[in-house]
PDB file of N, CA and C in Angstrom:
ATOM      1  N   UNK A   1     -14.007  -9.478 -30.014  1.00  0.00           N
ATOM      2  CA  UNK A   1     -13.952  -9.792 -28.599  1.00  0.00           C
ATOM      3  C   UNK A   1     -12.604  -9.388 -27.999  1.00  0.00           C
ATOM      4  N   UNK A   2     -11.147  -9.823 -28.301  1.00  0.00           N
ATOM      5  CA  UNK A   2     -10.150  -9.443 -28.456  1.00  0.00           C
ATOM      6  C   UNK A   2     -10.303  -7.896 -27.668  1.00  0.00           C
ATOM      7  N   UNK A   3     -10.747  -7.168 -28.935  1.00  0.00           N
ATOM      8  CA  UNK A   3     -10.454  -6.002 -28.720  1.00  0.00           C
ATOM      9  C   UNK A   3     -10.864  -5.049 -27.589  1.00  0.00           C
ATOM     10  N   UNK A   4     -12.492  -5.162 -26.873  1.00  0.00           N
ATOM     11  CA  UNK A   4     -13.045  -4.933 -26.221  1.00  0.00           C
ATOM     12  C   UNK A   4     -12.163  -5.597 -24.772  1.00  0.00           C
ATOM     13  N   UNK A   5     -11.285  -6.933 -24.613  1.00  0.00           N
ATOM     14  CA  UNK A   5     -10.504  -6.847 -23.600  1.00  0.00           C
ATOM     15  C   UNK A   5      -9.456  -6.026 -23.775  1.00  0.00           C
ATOM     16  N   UNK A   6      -8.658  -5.935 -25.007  1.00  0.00           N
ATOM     17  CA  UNK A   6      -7.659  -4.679 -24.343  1.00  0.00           C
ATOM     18  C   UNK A   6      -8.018  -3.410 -24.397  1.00  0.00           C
ATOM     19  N   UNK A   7      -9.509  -2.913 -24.603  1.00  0.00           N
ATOM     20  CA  UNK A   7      -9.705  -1.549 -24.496  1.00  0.00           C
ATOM     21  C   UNK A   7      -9.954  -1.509 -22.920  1.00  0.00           C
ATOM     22  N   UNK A   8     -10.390  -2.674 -22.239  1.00  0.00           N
ATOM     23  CA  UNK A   8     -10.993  -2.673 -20.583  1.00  0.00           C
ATOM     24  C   UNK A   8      -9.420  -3.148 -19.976  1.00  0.00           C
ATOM     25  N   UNK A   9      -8.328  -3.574 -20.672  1.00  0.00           N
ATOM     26  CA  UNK A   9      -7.013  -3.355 -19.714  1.00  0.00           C
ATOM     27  C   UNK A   9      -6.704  -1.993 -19.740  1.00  0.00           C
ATOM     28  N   UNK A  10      -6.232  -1.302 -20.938  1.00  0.00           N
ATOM     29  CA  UNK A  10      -6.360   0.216 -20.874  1.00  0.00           C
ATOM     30  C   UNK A  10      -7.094   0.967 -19.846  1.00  0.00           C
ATOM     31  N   UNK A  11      -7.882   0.609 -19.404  1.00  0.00           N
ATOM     32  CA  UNK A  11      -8.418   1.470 -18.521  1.00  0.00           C
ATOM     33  C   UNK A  11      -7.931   1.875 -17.004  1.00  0.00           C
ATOM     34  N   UNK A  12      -8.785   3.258 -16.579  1.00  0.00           N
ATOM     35  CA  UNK A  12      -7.227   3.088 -15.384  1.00  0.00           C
ATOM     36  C   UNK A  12      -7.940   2.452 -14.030  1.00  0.00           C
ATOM     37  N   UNK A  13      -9.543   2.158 -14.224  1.00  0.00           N
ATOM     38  CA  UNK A  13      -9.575   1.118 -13.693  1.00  0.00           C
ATOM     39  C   UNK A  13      -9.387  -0.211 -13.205  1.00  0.00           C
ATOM     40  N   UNK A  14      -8.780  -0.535 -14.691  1.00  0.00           N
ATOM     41  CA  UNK A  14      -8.799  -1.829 -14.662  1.00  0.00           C
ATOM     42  C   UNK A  14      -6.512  -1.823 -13.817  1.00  0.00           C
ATOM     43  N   UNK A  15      -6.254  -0.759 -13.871  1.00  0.00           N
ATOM     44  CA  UNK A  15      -4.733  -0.475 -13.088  1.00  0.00           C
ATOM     45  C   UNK A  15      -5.047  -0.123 -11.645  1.00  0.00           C
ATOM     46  N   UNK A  16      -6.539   0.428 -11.222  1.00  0.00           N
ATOM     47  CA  UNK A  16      -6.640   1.052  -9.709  1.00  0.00           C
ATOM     48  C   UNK A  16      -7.369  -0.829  -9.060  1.00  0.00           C
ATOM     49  N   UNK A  17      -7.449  -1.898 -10.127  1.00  0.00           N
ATOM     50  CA  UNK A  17      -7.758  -2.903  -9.546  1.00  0.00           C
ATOM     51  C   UNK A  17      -6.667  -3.561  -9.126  1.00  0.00           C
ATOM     52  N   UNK A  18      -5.566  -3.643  -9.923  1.00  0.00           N
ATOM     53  CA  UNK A  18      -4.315  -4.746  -9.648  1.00  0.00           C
ATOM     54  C   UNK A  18      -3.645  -3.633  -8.934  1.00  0.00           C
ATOM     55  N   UNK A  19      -3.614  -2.482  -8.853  1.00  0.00           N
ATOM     56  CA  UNK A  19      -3.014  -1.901  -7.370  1.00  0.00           C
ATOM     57  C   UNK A  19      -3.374  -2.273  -6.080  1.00  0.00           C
ATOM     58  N   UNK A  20      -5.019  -2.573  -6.283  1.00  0.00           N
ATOM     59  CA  UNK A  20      -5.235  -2.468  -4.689  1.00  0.00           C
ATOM     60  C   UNK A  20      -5.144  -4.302  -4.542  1.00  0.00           C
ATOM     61  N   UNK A  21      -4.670  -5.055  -5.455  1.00  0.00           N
ATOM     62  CA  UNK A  21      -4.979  -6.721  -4.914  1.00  0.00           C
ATOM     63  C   UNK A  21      -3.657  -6.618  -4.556  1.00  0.00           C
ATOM     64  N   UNK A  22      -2.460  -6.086  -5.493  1.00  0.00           N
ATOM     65  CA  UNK A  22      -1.145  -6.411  -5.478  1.00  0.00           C
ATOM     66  C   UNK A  22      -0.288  -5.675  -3.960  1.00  0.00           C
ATOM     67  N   UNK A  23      -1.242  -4.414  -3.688  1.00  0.00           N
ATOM     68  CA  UNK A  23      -0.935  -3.800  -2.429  1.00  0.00           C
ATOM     69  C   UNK A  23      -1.202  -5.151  -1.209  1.00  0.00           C
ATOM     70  N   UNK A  24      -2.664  -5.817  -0.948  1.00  0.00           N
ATOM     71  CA  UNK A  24      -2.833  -6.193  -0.357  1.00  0.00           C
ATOM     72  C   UNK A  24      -1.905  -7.382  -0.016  1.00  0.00           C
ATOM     73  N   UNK A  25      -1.283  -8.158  -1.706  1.00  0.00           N
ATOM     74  CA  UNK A  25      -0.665  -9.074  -1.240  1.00  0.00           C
ATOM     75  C   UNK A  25       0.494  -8.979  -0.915  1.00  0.00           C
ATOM     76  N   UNK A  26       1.516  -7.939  -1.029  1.00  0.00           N
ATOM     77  CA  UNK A  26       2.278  -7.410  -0.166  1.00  0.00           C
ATOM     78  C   UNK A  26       2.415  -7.083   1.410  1.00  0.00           C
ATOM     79  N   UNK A  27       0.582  -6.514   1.525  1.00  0.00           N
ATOM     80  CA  UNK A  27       0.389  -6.309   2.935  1.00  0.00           C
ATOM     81  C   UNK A  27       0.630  -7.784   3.626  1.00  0.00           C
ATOM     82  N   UNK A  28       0.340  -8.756   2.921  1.00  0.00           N
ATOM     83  CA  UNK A  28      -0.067  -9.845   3.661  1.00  0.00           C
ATOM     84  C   UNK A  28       1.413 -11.040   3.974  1.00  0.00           C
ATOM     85  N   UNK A  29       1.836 -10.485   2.859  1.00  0.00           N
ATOM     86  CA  UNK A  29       3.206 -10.996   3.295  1.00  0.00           C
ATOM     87  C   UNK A  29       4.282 -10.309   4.361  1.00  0.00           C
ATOM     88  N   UNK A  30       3.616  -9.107   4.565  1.00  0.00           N
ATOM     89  CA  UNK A  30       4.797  -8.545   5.550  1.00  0.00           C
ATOM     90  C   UNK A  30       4.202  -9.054   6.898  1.00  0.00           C
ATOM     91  N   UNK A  31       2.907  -9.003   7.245  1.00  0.00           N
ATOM     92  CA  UNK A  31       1.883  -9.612   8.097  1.00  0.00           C
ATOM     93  C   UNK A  31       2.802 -10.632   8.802  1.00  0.00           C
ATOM     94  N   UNK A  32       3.477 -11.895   8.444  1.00  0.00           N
ATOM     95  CA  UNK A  32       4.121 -12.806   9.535  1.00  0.00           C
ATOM     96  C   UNK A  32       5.278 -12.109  10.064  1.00  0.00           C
ATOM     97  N   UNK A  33       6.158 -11.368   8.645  1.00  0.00           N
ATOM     98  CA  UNK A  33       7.256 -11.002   9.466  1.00  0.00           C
ATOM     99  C   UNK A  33       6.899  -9.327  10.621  1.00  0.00           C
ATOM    100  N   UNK A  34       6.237  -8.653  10.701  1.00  0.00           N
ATOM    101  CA  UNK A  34       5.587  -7.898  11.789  1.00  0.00           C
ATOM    102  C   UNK A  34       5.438  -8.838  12.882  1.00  0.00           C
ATOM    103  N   UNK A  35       4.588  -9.926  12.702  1.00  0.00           N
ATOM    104  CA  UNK A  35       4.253 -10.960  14.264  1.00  0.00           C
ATOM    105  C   UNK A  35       5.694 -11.256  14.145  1.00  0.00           C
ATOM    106  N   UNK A  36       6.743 -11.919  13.845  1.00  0.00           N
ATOM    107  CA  UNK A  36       7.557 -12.670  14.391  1.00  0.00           C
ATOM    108  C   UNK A  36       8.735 -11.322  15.339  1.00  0.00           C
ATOM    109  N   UNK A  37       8.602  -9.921  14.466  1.00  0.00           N
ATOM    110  CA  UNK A  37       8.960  -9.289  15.196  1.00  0.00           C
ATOM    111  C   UNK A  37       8.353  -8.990  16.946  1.00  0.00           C
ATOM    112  N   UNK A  38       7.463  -9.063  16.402  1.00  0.00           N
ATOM    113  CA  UNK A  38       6.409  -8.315  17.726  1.00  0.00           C
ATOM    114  C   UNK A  38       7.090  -9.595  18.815  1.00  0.00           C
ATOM    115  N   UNK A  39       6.860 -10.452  18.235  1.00  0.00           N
ATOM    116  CA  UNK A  39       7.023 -11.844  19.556  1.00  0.00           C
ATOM    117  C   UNK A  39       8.619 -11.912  20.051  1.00  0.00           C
ATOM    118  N   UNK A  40       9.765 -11.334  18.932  1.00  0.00           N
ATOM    119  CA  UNK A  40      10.962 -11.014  19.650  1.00  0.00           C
ATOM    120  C   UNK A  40      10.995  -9.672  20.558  1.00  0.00           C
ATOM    121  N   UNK A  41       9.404  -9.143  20.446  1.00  0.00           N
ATOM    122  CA  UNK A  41       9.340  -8.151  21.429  1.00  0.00           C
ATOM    123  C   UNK A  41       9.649  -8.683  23.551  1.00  0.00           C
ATOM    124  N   UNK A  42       8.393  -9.498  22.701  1.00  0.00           N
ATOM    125  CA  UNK A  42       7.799 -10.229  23.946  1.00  0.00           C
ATOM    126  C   UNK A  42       9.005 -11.123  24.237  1.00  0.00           C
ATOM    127  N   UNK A  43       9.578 -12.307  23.912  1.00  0.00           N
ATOM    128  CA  UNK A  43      10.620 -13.418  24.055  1.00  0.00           C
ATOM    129  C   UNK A  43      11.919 -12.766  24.134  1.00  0.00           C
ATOM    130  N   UNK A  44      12.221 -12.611  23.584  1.00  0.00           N
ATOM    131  CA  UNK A  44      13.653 -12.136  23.147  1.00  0.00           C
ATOM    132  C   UNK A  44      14.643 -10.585  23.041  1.00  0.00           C
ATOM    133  N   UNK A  45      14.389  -9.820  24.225  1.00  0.00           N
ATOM    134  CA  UNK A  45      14.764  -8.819  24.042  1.00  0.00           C
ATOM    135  C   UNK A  45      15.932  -7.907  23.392  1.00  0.00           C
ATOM    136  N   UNK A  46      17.371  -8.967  23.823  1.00  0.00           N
ATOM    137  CA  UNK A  46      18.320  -8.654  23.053  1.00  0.00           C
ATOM    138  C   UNK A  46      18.301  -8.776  21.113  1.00  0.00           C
ATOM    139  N   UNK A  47      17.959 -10.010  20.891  1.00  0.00           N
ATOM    140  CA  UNK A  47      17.505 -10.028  19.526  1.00  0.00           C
ATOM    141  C   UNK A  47      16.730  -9.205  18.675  1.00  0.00           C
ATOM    142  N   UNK A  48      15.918  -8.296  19.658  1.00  0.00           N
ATOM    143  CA  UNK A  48      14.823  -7.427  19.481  1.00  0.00           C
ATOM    144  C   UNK A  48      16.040  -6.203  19.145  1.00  0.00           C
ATOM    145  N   UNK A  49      16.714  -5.930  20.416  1.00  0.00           N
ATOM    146  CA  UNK A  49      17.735  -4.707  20.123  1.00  0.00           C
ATOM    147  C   UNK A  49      18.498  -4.814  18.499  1.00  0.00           C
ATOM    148  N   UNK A  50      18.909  -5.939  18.392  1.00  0.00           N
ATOM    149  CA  UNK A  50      20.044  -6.205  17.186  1.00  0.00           C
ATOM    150  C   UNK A  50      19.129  -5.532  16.379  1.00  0.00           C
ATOM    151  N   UNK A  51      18.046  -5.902  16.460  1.00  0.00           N
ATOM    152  CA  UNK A  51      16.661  -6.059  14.882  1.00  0.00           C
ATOM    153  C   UNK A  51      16.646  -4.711  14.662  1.00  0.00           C
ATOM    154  N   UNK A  52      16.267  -3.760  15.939  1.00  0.00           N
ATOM    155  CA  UNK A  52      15.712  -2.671  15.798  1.00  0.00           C
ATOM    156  C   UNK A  52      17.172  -1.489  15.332  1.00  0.00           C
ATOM    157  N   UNK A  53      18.476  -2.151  15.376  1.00  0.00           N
ATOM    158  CA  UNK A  53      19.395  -1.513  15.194  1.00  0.00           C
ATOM    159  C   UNK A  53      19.753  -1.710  13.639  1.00  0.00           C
ATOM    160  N   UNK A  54      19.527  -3.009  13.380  1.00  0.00           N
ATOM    161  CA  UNK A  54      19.626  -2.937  11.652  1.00  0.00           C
ATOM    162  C   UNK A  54      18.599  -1.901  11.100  1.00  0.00           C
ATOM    163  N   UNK A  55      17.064  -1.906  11.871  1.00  0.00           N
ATOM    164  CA  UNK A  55      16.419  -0.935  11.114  1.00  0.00           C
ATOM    165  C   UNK A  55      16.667   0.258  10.762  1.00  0.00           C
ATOM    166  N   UNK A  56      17.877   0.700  11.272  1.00  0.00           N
ATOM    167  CA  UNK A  56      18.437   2.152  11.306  1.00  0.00           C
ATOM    168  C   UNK A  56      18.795   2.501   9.591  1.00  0.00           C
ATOM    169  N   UNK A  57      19.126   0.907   8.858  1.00  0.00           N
ATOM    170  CA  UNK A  57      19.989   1.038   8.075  1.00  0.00           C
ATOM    171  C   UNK A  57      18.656   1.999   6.740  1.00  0.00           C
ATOM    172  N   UNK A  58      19.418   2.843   5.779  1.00  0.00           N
ATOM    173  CA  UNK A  58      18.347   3.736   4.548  1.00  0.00           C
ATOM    174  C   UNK A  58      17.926   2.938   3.957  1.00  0.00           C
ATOM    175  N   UNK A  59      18.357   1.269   3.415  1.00  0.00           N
ATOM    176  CA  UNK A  59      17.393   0.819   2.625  1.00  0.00           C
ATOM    177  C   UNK A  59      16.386   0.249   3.627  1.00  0.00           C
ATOM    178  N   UNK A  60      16.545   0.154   4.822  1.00  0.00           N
ATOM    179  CA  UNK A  60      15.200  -0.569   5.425  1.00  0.00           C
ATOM    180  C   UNK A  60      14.672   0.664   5.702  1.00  0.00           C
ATOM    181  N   UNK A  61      14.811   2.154   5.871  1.00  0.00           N
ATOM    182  CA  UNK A  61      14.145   2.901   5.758  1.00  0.00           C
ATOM    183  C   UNK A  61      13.587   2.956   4.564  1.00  0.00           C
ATOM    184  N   UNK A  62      14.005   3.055   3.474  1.00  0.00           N
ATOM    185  CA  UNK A  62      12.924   2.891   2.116  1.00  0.00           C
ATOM    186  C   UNK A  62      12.379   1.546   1.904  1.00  0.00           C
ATOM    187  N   UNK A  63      12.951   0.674   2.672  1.00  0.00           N
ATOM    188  CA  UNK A  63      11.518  -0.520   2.458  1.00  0.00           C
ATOM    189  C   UNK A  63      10.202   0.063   3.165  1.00  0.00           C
ATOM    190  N   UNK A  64      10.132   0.878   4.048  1.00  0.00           N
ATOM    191  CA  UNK A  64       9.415   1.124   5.114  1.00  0.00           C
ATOM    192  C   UNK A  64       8.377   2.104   4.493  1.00  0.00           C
ATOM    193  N   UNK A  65       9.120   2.764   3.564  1.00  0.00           N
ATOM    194  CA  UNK A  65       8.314   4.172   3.064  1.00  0.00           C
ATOM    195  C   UNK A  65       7.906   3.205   1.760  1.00  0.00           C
ATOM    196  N   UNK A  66       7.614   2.312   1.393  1.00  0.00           N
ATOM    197  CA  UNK A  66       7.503   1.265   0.249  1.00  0.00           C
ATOM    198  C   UNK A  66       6.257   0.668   0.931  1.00  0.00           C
ATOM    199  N   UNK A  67       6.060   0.047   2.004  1.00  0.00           N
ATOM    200  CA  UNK A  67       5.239  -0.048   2.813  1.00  0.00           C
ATOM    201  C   UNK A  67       4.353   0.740   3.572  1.00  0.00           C
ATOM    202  N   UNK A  68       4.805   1.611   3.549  1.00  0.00           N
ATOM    203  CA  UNK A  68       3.737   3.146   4.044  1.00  0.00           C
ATOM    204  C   UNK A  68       2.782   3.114   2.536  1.00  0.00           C
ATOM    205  N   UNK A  69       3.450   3.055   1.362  1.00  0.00           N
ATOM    206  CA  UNK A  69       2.906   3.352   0.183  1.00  0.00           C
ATOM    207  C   UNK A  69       1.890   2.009  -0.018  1.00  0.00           C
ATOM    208  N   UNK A  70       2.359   1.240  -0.252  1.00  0.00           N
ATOM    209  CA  UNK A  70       1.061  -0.277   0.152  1.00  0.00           C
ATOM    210  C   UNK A  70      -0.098  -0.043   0.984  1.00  0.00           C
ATOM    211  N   UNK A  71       0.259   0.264   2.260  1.00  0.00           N
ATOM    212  CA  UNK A  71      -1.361   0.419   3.280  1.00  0.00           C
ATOM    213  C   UNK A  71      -1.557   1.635   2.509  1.00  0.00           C
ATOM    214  N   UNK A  72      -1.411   2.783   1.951  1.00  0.00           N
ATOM    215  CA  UNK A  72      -1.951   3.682   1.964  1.00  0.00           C
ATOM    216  C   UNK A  72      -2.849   3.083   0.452  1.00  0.00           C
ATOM    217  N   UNK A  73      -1.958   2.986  -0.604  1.00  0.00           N
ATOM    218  CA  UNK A  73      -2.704   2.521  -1.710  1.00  0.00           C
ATOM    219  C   UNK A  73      -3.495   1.404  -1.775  1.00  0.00           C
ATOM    220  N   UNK A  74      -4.001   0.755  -0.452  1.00  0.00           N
ATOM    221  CA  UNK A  74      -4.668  -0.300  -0.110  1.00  0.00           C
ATOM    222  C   UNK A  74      -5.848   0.355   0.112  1.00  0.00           C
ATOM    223  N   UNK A  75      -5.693   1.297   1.408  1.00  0.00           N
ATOM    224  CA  UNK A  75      -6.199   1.607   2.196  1.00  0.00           C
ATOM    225  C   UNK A  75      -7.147   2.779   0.922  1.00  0.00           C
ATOM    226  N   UNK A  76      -7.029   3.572   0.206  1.00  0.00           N
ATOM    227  CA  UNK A  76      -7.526   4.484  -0.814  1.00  0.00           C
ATOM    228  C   UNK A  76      -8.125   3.398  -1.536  1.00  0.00           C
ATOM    229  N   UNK A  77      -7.416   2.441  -1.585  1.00  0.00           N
ATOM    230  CA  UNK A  77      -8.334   1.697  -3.442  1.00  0.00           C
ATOM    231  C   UNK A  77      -9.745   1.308  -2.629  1.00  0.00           C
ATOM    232  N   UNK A  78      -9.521   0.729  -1.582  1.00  0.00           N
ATOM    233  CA  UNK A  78     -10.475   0.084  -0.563  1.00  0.00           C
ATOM    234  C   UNK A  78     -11.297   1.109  -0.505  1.00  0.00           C
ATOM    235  N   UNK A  79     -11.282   2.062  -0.556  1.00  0.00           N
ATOM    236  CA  UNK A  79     -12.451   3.132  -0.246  1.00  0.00           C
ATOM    237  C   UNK A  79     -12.880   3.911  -1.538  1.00  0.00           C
ATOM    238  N   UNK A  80     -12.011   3.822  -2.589  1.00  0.00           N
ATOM    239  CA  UNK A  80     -12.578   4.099  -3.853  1.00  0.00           C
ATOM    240  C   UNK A  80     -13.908   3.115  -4.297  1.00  0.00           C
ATOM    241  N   UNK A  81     -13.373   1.933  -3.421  1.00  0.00           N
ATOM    242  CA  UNK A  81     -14.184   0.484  -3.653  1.00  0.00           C
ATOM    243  C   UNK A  81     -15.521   0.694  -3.434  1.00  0.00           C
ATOM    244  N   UNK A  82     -15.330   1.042  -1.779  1.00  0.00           N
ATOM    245  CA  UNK A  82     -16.750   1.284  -1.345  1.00  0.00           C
ATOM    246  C   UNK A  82     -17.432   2.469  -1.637  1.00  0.00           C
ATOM    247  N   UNK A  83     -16.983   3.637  -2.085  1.00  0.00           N
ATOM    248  CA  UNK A  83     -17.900   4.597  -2.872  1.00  0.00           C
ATOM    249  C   UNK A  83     -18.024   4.446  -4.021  1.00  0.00           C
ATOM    250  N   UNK A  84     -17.612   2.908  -4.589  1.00  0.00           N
ATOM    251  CA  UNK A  84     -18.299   2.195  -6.117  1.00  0.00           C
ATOM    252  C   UNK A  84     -19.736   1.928  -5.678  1.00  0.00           C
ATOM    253  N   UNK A  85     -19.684   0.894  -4.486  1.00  0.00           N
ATOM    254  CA  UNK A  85     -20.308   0.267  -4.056  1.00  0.00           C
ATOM    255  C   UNK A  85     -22.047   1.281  -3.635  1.00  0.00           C
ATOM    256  N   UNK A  86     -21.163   2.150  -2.805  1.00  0.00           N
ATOM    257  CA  UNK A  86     -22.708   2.467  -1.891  1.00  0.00           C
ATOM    258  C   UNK A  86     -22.899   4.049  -2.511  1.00  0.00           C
ATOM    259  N   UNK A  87     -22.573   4.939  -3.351  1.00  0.00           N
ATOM    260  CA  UNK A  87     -22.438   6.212  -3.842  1.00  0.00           C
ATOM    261  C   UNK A  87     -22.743   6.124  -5.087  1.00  0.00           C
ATOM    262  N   UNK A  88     -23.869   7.063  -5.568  1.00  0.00           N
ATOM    263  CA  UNK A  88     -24.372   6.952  -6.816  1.00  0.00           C
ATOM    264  C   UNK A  88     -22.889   6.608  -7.946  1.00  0.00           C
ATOM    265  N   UNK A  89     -23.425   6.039  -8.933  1.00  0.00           N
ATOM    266  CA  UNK A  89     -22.699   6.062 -10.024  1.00  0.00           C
ATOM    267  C   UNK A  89     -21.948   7.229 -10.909  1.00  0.00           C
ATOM    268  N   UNK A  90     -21.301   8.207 -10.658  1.00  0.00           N
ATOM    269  CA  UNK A  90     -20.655   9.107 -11.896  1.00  0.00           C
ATOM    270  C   UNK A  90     -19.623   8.456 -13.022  1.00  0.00           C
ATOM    271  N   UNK A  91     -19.318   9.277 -13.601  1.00  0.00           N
ATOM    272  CA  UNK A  91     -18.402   9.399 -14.406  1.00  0.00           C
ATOM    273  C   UNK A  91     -16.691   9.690 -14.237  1.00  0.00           C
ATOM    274  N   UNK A  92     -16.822  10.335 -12.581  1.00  0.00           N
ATOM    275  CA  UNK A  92     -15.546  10.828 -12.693  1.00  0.00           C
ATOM    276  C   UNK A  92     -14.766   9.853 -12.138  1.00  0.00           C
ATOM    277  N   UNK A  93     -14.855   8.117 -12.446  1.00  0.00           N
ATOM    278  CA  UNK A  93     -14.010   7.388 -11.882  1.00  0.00           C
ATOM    279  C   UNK A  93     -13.103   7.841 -11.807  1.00  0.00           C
ATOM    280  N   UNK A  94     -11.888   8.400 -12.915  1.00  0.00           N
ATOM    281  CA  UNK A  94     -10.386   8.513 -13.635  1.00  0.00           C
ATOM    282  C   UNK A  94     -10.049   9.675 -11.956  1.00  0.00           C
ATOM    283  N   UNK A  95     -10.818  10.474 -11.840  1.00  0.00           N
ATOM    284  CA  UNK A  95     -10.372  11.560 -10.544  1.00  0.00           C
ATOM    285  C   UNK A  95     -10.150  10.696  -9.568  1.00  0.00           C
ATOM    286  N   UNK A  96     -10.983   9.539  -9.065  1.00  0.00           N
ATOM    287  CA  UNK A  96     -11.023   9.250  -8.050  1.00  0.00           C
ATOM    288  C   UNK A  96      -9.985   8.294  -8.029  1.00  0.00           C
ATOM    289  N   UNK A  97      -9.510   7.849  -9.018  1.00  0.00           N
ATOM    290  CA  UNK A  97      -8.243   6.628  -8.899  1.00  0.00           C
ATOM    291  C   UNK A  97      -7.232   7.444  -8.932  1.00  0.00           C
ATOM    292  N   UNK A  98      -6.727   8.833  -9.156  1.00  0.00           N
ATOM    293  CA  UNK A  98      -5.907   9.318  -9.357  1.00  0.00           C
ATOM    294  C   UNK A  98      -5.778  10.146  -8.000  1.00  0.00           C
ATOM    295  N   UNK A  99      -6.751  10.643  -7.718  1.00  0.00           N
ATOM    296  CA  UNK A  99      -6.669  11.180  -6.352  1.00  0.00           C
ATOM    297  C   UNK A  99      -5.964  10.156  -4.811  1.00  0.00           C
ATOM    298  N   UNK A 100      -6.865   9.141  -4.939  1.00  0.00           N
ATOM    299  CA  UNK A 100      -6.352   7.876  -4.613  1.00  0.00           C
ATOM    300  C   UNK A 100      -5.196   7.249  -4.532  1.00  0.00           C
ATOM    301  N   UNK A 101      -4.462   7.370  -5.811  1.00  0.00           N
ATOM    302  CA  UNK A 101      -3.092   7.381  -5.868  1.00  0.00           C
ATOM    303  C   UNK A 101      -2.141   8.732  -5.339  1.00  0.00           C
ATOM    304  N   UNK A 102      -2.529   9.574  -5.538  1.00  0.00           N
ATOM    305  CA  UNK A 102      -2.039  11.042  -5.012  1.00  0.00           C
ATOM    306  C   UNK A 102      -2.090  10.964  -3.598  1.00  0.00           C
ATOM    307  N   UNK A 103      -2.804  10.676  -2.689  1.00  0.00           N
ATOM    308  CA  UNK A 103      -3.279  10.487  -1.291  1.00  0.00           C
ATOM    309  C   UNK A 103      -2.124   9.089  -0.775  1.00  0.00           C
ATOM    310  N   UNK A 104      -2.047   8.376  -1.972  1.00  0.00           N
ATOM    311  CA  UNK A 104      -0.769   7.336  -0.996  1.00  0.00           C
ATOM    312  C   UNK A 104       0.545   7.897  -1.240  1.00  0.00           C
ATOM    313  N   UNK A 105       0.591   8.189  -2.308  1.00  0.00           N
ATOM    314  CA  UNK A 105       2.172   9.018  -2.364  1.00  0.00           C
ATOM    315  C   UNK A 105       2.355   9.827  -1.943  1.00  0.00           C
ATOM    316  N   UNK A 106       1.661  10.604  -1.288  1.00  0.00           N
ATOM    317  CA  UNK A 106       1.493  12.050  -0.632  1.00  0.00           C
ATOM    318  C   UNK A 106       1.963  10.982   0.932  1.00  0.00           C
ATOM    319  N   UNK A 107       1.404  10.332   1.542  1.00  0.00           N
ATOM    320  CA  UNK A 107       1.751   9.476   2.700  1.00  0.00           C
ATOM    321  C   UNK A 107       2.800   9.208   2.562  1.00  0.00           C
ATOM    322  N   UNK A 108       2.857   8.232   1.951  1.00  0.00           N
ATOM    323  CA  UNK A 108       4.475   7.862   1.740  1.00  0.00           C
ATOM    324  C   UNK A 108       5.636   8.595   1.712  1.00  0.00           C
ATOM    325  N   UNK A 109       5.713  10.053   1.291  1.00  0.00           N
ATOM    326  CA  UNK A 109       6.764  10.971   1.410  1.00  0.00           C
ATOM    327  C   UNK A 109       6.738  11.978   2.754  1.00  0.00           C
ATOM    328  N   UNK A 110       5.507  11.940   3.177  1.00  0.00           N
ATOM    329  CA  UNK A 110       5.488  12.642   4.477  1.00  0.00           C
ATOM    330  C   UNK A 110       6.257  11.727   5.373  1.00  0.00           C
ATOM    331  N   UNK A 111       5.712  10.532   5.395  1.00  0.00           N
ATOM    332  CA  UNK A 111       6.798   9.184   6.342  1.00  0.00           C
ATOM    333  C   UNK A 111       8.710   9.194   5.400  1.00  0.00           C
ATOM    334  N   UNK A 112       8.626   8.956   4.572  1.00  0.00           N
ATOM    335  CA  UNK A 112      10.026   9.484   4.480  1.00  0.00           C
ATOM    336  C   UNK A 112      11.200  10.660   4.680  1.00  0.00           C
ATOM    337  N   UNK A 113       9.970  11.893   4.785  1.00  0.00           N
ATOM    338  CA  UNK A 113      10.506  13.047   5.091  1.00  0.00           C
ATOM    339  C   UNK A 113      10.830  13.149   6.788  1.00  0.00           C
ATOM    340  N   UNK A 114       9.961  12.232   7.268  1.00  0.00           N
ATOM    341  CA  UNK A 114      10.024  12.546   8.718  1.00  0.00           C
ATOM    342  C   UNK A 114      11.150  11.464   9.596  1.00  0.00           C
ATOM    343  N   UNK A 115      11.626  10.371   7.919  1.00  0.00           N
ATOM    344  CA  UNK A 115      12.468   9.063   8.870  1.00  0.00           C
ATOM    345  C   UNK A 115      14.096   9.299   8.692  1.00  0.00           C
ATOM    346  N   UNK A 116      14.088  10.829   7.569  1.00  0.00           N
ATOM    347  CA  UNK A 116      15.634  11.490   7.407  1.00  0.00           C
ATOM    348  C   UNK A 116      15.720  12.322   7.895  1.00  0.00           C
TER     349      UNK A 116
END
């Protein structure tokens, strides 16, 4: 029994699953701090300026391209998901998680290339 679970962790399914939960729960934590920004949009304009002037700084630019990489690898696993779901069954899972992953990192460096 043992063994048959670590042959199904090995798999790169069972890695294109805890990508797309661990993406999401990232997504979901940035989720309040986005609203609390947005609302120093609305309330607080000067505070808004300070905010948007720290963002200038490179590591909050690579948090950003860190976060480009989350929705995107969210956004791919999520749709690898649903052509589990509604698209005949093949074989070529391993392409499609890898492609998947290729398609968010491919995002993610186009948004970094364009924030230097």
């Amino acid at each position: 029994m043992n063994h048959r679970i670590r042959m199904r962790h090995g798999h790169s399914a069972y890695w294109a699953f805890w990508l797309h939960r661990l993406s999401g729960l990232g997504l979901a934590v940035f989720l309040p701090i986005h609203f609390y920004v947005l609302a120093l949009a609305i309330e607080e304009a000067a505070r808004l300026d300070k905010f948007l002037d720290w963002t200038q700084n490179p590591l909050v630019k690579l948090a950003e391209t860190a976060l480009i990489l989350l929705l995107v690898a969210h956004m791919t696993g999520g749709i690898r998901l649903l052509a589990l779901e509604f698209l005949p069954w093949s074989e070529d899972q391993k392409t499609r998680i890898i492609l998947a992953v290729a398609v968010a990192v491919a995002a993610a460096m186009l948004f970094l290339l364009n924030v230097f």
